[in-house]
Protein backbone atom coordinates (compact mmCIF):
# COMPACT_ATOMS: atom_id res chain seq x y z
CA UNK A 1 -19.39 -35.94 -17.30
CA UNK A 2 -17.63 -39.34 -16.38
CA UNK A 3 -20.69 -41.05 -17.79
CA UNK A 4 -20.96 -38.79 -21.08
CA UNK A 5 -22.82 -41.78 -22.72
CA UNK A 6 -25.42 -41.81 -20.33
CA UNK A 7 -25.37 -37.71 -20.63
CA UNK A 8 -25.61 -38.35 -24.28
CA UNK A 9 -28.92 -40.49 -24.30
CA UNK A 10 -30.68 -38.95 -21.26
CA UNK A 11 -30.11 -35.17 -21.51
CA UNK A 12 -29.33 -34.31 -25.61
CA UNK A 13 -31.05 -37.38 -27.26
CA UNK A 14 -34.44 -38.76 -26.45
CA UNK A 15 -35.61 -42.52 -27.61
CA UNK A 16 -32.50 -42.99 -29.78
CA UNK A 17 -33.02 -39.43 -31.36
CA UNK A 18 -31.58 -36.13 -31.45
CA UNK A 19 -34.66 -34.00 -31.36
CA UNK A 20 -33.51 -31.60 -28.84
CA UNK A 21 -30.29 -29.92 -29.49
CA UNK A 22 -31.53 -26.57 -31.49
CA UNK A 23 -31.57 -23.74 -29.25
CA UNK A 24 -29.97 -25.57 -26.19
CA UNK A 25 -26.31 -24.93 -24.57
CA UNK A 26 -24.84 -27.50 -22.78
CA UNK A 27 -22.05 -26.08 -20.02
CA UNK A 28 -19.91 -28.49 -19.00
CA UNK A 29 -18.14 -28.72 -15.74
CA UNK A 30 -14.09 -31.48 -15.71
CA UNK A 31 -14.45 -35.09 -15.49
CA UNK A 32 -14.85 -36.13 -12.02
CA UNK A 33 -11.87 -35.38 -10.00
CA UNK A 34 -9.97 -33.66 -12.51
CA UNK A 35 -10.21 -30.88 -10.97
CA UNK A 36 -9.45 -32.10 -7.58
CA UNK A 37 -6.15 -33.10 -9.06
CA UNK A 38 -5.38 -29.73 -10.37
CA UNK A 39 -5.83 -27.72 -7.76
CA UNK A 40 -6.71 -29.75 -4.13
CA UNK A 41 -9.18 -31.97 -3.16
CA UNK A 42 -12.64 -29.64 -2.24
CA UNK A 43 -13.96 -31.95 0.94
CA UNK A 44 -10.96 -32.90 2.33
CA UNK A 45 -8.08 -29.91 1.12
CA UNK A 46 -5.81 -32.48 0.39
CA UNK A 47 -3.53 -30.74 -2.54
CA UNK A 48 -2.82 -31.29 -6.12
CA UNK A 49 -0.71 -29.96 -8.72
CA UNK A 50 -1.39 -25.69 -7.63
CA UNK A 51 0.25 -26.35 -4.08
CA UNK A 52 3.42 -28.10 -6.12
CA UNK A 53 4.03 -25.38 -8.48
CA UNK A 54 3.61 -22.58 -5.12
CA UNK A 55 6.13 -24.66 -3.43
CA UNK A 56 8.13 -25.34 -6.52
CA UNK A 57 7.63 -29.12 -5.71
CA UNK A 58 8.31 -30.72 -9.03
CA UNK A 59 5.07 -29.86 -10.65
CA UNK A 60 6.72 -31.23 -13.51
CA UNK A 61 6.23 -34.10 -12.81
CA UNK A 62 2.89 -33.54 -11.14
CA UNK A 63 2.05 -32.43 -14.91
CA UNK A 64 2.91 -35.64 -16.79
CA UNK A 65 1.31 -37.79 -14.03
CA UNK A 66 -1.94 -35.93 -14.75
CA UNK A 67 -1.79 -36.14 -18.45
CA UNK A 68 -1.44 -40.04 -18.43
CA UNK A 69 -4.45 -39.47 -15.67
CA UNK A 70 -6.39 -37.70 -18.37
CA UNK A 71 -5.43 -40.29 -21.38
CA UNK A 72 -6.60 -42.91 -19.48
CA UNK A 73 -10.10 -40.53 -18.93
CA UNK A 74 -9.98 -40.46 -22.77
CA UNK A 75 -9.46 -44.32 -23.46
CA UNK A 76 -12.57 -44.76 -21.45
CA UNK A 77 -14.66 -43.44 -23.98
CA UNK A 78 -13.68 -44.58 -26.88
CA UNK A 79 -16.65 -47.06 -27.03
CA UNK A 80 -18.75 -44.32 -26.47
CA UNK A 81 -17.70 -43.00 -29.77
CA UNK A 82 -14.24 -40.88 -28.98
CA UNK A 83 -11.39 -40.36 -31.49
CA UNK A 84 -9.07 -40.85 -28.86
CA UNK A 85 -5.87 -40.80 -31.00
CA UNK A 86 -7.39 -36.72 -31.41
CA UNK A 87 -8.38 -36.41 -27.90
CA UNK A 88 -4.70 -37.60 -26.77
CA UNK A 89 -3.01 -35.05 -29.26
CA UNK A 90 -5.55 -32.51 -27.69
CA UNK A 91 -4.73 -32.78 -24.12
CA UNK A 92 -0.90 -33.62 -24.55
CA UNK A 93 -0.56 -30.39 -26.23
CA UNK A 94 -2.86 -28.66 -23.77
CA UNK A 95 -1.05 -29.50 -20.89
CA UNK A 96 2.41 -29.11 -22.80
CA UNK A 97 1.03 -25.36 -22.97
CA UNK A 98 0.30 -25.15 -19.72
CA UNK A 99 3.44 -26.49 -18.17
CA UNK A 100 5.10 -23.61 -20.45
CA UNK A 101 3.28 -20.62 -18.68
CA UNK A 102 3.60 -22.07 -15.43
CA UNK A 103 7.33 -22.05 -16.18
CA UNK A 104 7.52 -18.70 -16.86
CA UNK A 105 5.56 -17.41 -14.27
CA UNK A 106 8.03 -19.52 -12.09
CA UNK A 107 10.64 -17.66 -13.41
CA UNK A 108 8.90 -14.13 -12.71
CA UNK A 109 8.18 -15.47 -9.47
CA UNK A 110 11.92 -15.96 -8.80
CA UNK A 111 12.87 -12.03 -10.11
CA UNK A 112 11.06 -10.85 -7.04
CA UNK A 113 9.89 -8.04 -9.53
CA UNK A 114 6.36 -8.52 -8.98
CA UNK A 115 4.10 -9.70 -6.10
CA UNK A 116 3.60 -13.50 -5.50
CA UNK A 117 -0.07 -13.89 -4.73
CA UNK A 118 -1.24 -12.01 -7.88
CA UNK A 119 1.32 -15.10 -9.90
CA UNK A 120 -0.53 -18.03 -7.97
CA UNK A 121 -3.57 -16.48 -8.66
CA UNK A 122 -3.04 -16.59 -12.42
CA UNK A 123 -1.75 -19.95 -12.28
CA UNK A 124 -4.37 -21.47 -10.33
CA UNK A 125 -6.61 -19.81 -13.47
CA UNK A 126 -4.68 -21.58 -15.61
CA UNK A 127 -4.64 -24.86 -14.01
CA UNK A 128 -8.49 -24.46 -13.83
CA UNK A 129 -9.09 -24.08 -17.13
CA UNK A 130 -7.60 -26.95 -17.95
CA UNK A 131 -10.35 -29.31 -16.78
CA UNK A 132 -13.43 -27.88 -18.37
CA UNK A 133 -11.20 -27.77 -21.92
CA UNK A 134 -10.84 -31.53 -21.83
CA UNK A 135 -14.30 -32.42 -21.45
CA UNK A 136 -16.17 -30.23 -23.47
CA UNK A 137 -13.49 -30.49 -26.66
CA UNK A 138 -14.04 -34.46 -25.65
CA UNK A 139 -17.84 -34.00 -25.77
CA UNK A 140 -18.05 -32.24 -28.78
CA UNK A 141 -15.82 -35.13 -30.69
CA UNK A 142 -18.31 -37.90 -29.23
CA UNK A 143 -20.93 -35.63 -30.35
CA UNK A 144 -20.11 -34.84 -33.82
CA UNK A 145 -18.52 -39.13 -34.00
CA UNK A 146 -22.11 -39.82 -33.30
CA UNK A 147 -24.77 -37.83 -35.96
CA UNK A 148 -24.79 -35.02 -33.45
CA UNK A 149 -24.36 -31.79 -34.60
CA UNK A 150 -22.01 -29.56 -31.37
CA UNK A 151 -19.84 -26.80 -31.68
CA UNK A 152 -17.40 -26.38 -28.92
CA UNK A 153 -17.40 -22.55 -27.50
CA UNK A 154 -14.10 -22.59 -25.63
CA UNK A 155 -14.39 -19.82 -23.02
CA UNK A 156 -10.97 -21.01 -21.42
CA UNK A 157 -9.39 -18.21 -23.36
CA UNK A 158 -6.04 -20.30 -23.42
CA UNK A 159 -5.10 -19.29 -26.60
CA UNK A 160 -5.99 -15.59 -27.10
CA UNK A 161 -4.48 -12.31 -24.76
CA UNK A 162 -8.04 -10.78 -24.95
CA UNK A 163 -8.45 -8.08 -22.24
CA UNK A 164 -11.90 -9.34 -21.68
CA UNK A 165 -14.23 -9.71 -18.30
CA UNK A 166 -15.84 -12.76 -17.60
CA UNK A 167 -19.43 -11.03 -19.21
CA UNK A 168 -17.46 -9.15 -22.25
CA UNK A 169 -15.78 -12.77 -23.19
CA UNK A 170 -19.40 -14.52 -22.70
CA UNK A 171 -21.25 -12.09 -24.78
CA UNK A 172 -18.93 -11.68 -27.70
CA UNK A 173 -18.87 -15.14 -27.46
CA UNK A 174 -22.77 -15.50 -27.84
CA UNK A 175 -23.32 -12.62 -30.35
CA UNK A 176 -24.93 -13.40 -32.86
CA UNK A 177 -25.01 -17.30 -33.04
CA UNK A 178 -27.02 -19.52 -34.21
CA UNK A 179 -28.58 -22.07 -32.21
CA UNK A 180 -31.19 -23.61 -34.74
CA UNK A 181 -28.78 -25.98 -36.67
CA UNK A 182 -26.65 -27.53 -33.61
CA UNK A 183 -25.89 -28.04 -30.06
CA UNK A 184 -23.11 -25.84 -28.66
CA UNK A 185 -21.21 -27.23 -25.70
CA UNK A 186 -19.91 -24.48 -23.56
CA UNK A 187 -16.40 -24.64 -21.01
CA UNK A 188 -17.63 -24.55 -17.53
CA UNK A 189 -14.72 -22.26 -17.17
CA UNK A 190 -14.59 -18.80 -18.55
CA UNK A 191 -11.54 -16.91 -18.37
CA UNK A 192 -11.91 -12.67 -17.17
CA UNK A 193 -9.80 -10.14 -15.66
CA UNK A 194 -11.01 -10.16 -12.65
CA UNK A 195 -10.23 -13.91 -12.43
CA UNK A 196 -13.18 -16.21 -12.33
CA UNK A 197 -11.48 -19.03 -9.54
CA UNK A 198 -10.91 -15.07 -7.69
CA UNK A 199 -14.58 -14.06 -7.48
CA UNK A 200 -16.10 -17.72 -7.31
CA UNK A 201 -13.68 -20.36 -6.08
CA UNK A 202 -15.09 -23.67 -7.21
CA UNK A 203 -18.62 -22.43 -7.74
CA UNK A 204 -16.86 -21.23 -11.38
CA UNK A 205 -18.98 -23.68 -13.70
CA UNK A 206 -22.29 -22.73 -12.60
CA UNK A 207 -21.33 -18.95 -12.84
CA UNK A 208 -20.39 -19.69 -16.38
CA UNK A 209 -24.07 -21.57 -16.57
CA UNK A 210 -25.69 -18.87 -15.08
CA UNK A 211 -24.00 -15.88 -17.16
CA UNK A 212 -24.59 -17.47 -19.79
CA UNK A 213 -28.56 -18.09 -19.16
CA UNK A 214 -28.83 -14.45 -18.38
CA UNK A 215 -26.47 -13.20 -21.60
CA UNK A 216 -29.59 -15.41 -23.93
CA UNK A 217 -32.17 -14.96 -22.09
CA UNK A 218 -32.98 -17.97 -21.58
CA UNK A 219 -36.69 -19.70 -21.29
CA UNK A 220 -34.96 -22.23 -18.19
CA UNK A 221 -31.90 -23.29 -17.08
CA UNK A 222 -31.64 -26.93 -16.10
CA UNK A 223 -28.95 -28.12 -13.67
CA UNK A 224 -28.33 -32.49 -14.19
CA UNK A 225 -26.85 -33.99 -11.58
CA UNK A 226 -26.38 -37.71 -10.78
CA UNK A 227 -29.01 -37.11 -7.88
CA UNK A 228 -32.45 -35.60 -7.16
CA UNK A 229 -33.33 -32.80 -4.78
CA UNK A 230 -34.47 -34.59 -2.15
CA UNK A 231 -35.67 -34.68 1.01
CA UNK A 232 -32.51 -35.55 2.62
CA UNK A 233 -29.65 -37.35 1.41
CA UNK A 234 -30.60 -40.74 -0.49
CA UNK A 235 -26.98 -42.20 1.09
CA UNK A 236 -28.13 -41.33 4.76
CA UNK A 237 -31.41 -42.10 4.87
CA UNK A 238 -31.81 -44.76 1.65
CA UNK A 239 -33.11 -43.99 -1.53
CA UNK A 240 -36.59 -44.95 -1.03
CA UNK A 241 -36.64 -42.91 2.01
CA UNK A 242 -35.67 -39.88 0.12
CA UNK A 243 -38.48 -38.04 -1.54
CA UNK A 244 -37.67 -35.40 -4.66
CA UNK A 245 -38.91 -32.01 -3.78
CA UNK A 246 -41.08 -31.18 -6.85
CA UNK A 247 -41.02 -27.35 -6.43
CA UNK A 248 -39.08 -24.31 -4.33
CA UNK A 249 -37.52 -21.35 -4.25
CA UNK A 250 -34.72 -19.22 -4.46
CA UNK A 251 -34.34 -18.39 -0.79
CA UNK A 252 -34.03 -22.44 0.03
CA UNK A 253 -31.70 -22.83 -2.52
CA UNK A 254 -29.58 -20.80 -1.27
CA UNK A 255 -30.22 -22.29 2.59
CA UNK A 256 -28.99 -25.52 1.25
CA UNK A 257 -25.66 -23.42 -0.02
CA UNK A 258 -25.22 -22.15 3.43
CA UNK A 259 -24.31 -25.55 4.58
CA UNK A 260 -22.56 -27.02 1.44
CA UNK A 261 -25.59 -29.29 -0.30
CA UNK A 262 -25.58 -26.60 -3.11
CA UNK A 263 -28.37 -26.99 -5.78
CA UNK A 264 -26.38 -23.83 -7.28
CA UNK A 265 -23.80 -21.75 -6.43
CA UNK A 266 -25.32 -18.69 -4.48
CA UNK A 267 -23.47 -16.63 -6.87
CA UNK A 268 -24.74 -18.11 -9.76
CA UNK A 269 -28.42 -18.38 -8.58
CA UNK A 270 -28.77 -14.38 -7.69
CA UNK A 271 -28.58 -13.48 -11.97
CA UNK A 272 -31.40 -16.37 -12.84
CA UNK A 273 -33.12 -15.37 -9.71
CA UNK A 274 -33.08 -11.53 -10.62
CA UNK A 275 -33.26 -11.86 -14.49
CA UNK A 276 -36.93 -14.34 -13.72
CA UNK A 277 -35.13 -17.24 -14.72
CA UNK A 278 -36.54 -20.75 -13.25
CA UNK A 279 -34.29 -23.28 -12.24
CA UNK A 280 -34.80 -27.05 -12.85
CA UNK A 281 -32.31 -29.62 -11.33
CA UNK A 282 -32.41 -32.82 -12.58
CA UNK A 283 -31.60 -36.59 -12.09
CA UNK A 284 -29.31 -37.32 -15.45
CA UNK A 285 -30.40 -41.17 -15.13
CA UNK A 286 -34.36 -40.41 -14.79
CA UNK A 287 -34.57 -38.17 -17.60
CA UNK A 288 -38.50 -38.82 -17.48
CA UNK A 289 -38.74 -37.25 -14.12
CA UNK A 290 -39.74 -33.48 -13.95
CA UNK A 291 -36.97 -32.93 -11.16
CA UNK A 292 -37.18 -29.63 -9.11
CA UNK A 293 -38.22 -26.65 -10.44
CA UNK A 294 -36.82 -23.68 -8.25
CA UNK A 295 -38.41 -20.37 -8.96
CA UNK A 296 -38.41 -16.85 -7.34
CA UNK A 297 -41.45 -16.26 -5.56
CA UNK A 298 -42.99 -20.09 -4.51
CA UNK A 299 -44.61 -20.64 -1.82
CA UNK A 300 -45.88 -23.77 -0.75
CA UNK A 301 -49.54 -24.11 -0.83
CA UNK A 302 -49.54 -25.87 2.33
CA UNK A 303 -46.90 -25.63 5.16
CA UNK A 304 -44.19 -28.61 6.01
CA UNK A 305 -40.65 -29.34 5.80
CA UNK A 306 -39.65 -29.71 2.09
CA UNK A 307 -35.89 -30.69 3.38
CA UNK A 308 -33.66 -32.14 5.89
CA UNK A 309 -29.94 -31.47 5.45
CA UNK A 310 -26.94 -30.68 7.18
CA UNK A 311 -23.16 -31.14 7.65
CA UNK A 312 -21.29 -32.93 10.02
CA UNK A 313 -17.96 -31.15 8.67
CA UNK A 314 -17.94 -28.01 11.02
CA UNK A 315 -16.66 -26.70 14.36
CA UNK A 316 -18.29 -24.48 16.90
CA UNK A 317 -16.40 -21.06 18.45
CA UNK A 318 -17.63 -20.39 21.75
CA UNK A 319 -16.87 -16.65 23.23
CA UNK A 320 -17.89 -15.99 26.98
CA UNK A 321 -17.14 -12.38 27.98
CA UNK A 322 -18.79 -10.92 31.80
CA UNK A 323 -18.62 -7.48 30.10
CA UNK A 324 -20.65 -8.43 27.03
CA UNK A 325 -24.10 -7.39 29.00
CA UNK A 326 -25.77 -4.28 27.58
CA UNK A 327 -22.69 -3.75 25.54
CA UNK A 328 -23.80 -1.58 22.46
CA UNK A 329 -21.67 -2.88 18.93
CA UNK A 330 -19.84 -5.73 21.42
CA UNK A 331 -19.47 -8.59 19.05
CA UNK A 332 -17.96 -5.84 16.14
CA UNK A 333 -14.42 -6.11 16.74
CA UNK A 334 -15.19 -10.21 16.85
CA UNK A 335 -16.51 -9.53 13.16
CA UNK A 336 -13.41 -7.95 12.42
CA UNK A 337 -11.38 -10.83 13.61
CA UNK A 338 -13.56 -13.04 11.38
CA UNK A 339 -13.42 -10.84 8.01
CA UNK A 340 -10.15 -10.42 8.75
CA UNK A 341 -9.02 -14.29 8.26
CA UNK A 342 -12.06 -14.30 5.42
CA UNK A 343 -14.84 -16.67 7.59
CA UNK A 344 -18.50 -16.31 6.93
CA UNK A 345 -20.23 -18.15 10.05
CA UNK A 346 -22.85 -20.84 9.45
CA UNK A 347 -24.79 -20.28 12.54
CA UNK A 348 -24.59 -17.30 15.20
CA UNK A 349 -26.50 -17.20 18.41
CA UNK A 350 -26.29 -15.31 21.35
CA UNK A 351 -27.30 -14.49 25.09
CA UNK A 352 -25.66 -11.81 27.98
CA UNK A 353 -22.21 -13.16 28.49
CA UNK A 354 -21.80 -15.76 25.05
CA UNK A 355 -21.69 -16.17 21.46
CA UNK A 356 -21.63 -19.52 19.81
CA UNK A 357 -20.52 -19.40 16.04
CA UNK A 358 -20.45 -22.20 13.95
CA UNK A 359 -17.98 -22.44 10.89
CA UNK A 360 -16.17 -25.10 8.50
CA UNK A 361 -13.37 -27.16 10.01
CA UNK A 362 -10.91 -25.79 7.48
CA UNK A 363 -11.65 -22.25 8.73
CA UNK A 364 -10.73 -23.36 12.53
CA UNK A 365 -6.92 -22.75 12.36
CA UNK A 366 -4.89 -21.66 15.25
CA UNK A 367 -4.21 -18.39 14.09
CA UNK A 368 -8.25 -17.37 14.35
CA UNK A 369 -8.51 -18.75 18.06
CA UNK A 370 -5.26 -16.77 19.16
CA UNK A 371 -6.75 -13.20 17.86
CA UNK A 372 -9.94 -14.17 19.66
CA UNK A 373 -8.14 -14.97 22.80
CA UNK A 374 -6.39 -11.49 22.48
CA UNK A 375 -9.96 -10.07 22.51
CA UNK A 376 -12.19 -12.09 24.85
CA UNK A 377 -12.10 -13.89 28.19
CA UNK A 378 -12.86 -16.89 27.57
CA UNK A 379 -12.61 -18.70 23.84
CA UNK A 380 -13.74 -22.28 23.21
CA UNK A 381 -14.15 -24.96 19.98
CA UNK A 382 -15.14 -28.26 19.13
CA UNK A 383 -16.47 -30.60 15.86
CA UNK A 384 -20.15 -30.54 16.05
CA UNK A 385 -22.73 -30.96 13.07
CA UNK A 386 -25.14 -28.49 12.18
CA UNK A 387 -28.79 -29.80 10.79
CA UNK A 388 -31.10 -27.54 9.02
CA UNK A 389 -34.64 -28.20 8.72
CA UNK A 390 -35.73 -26.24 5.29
CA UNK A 391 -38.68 -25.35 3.40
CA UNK A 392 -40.31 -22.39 1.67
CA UNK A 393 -43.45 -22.62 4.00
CA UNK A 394 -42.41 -23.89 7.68
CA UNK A 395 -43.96 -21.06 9.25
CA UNK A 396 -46.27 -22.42 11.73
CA UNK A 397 -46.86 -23.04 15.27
CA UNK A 398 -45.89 -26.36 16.47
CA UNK A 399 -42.46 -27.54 13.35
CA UNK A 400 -39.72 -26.12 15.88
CA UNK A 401 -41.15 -27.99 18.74
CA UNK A 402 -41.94 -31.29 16.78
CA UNK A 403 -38.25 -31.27 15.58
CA UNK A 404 -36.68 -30.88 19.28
CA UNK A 405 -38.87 -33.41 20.41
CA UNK A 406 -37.87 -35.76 17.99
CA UNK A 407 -34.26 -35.08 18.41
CA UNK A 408 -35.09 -35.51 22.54
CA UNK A 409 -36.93 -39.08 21.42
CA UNK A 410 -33.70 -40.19 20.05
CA UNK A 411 -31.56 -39.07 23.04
CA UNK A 412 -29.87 -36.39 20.50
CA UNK A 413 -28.46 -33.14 22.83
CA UNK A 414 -29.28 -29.58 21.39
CA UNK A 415 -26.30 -27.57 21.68
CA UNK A 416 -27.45 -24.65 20.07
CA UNK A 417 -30.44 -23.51 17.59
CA UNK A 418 -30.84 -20.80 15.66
CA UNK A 419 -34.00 -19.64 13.54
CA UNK A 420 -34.74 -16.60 11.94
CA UNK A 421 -38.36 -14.70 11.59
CA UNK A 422 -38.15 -15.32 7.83
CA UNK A 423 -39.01 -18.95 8.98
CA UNK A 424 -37.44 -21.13 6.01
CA UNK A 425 -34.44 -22.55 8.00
CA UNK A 426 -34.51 -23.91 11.50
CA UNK A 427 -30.82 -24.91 12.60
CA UNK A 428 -29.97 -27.26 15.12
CA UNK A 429 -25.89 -27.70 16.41
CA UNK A 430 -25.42 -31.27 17.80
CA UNK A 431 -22.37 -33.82 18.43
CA UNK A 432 -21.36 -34.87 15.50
CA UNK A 433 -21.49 -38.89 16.06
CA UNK A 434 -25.40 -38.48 16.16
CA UNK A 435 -25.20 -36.74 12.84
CA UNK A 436 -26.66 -39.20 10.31
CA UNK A 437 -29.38 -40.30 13.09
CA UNK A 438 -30.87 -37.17 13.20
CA UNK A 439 -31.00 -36.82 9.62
CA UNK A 440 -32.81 -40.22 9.49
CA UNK A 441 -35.19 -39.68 12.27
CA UNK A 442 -35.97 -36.08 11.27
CA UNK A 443 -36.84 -37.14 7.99
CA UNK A 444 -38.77 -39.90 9.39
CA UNK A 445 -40.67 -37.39 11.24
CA UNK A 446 -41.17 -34.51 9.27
CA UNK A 447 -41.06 -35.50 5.58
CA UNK A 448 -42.32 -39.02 5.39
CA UNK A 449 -44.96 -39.24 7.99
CA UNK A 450 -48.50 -37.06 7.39
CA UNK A 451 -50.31 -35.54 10.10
């Protein structure tokens, strides 16, 4: 969305004309960053204006900073064909509105009438919704400045008190409208009861995208990132290294999720998946380019390795316990421990007296290791980085072996591997300063060199 101009003539118009806006939605997620700032920075937690206004920290201020932030977004786009004297008035009185609730709820909060989590829940919502508003009412101005029909469908819900789920607001909102005359540009946000930030965290936009898909039955959903879906990451290995992965499934999709390189949102791929909706994810500046179509039931037609991807952002739990031999239900009360601080596990592998789990550094907090140590002999961590060797038809004698050996040739230690009989993921745990040489000489191996 930071390059809207380039969104413009690659995605909506194509050689200089608008010939495909009728019966196309385009969702739109915040500029980039934006909503980093309003909440906390996703890779490295760092926080924004929602840990200020928990800790009463002057979010005030925090406020006004990011409105001159978001003016500034708004000046950049003026050549692009933005009334930004309207897109100033929009956002100044947006986040004028917003620094109203949040002063209210403050002052609930300080009653003590009412319990604290459910207020910073609502005002994270709030904060949220803030993002997606500015670009798509943006959008729809450069749009509209430009010979391009849009109407902006504002799912944010900021100005109604609608008692309306995420699907009752998305329906109503979709009822009945005409898509032959003009391009409607959709909030990545939608605002529900249930709280979308509550049920998706940061996945929100593409849970929007993928409601809405369902809600109009849509032919394909299409997914433009800045990016293909390659073989492994262009930055690692070099772009020409990096082959596009033409066509996939489902189930890979949401291996890549596993280990943050999301496609989609796992949430938001189970309705398309369900509801036979293909997938297509596409490079924004190769609009020529098919991209990769992801679809329920592909299979390969031959076997190999359609990806190589990984994280080196992750820590491993180590749990050595004598009495864990032959012991029926013995890693259950471990589960416990984990649901109970709200960890799903990467990686899980086991043998008589240990269990290795592997889970985001984030998740590794003191608090988890001391409730394991009040359970277990022997408790251990460390930063490691997890590679995953992925593709819809792997399932043959000979891949598991090549990819040790390789990571052997380059003098790369297995700590641990997992690899389930479903045969589409095959997970290797390793230090994490040989992270970005296995990814190169993995996908030197397995995707770039024919047998």
């Amino acid at each position: 969305m930071s390059r809207f101009g380039d969104v413009r003539d690659n995605i909506i118009l194509r050689n200089g004309k608008p010939e495909r806006i009728t019966n196309r939605i385009l969702i739109v997620s915040a500029y980039a960053g934006v909503t980093d700032w309003l909440l906390e920075d996703k890779k490295t937690g760092e926080p924004g204006i929602y840990d200020k206004f928990a800790g009463q920290k002057n979010y005030d201020s925090a406020l006004e900073n990011l409105k001159e932030k978001l003016i500034r977004i708004n000046h950049t786009f003026e050549a692009t064909g933005l009334d930004v004297r309207t897109a100033d008035a929009y956002i100044s009185e947006r986040i004028a509105q917003t620094r109203a609730m949040l002063r209210s709820m403050a002052e609930v909060l300080g009653s003590g009438y009412v319990d604290k989590q459910d207020i910073l829940l609502a005002a994270r919502e709030i904060l949220a919704s803030a993002g997606e508003a500015h670009s798509a009412f943006n959008a729809v101005d450069i749009l509209n400045n430009t010979g391009i029909p849009a109407r902006l469908i504002d799912l944010s819900g900021f100005h109604d008190s609608e008692y309306l789920t995420i699907d009752e607001r998305i329906r109503r909102a979709f009822k009945d409208l005409d898509l032959s005359r003009e391009l409607i540009v959709a909030t990545g946000y939608t605002k529900g009861t249930e709280g979308i930030m509550r049920e998706f965290d940061r996945g929100y936009s593409e849970v929007t995208f993928s409601k809405i898909a369902v809600e109009v039955r849509a032919d394909e959903a299409v997914i433009h990132k800045e990016f293909h879906l390659s073989s492994a990451d262009p930055k690692i290995v070099g772009p020409e290294n990096a082959i596009p992965v033409g066509h996939t499934n489902y189930d890979v999709a949401d291996q890549l999720a596993d280990i943050g390189m999301e496609a989609i949102h796992p949430k938001a791929s189970k309705p398309l998946e369900q509801h036979g909706i293909n997938l297509r994810i596409k490079n924004t500046f190769e609009p020529d380019h098919p991209g990769t179509l992801i679809s329920k039931n592909f299979m390969g037609p031959e076997s190999r390795v359609e990806i190589i991807a990984g994280t080196d952002r992750v820590s491993i739990i180590e749990i050595h316990d004598s009495s864990m031999v032959g012991e029926a239900g013995f890693d259950l009360h471990m589960m416990e421990v984990f649901w109970k601080h709200k960890i799903s596990y990467i990686v899980k592998t086991t043998n008589a007296n240990s269990i290795s789990l592997v889970i985001w550094d984030k998740q590794l907090t003191p608090s988890l290791l001391e409730d394991l140590k009040k359970k277990y002999q022997e408790v251990s961590s460390k930063p490691v980085a997890v590679i995953s060797i992925i593709g819809s038809n792997i399932a043959k004698p000979g891949v598991l072996a090549r990819a040790a050996g390789v990571l052997a040739q380059n003098r790369i230690n297995v700590e641990c591997v997992s690899q389930s009989m479903r045969q589409v993921n095959m997970q290797f745990v390793i230090n994490r300063d040989r992270f970005e040489t296995a990814i190169m000489a993995l996908n030197r191996a397995l995707c770039l060199e024919t047998d």
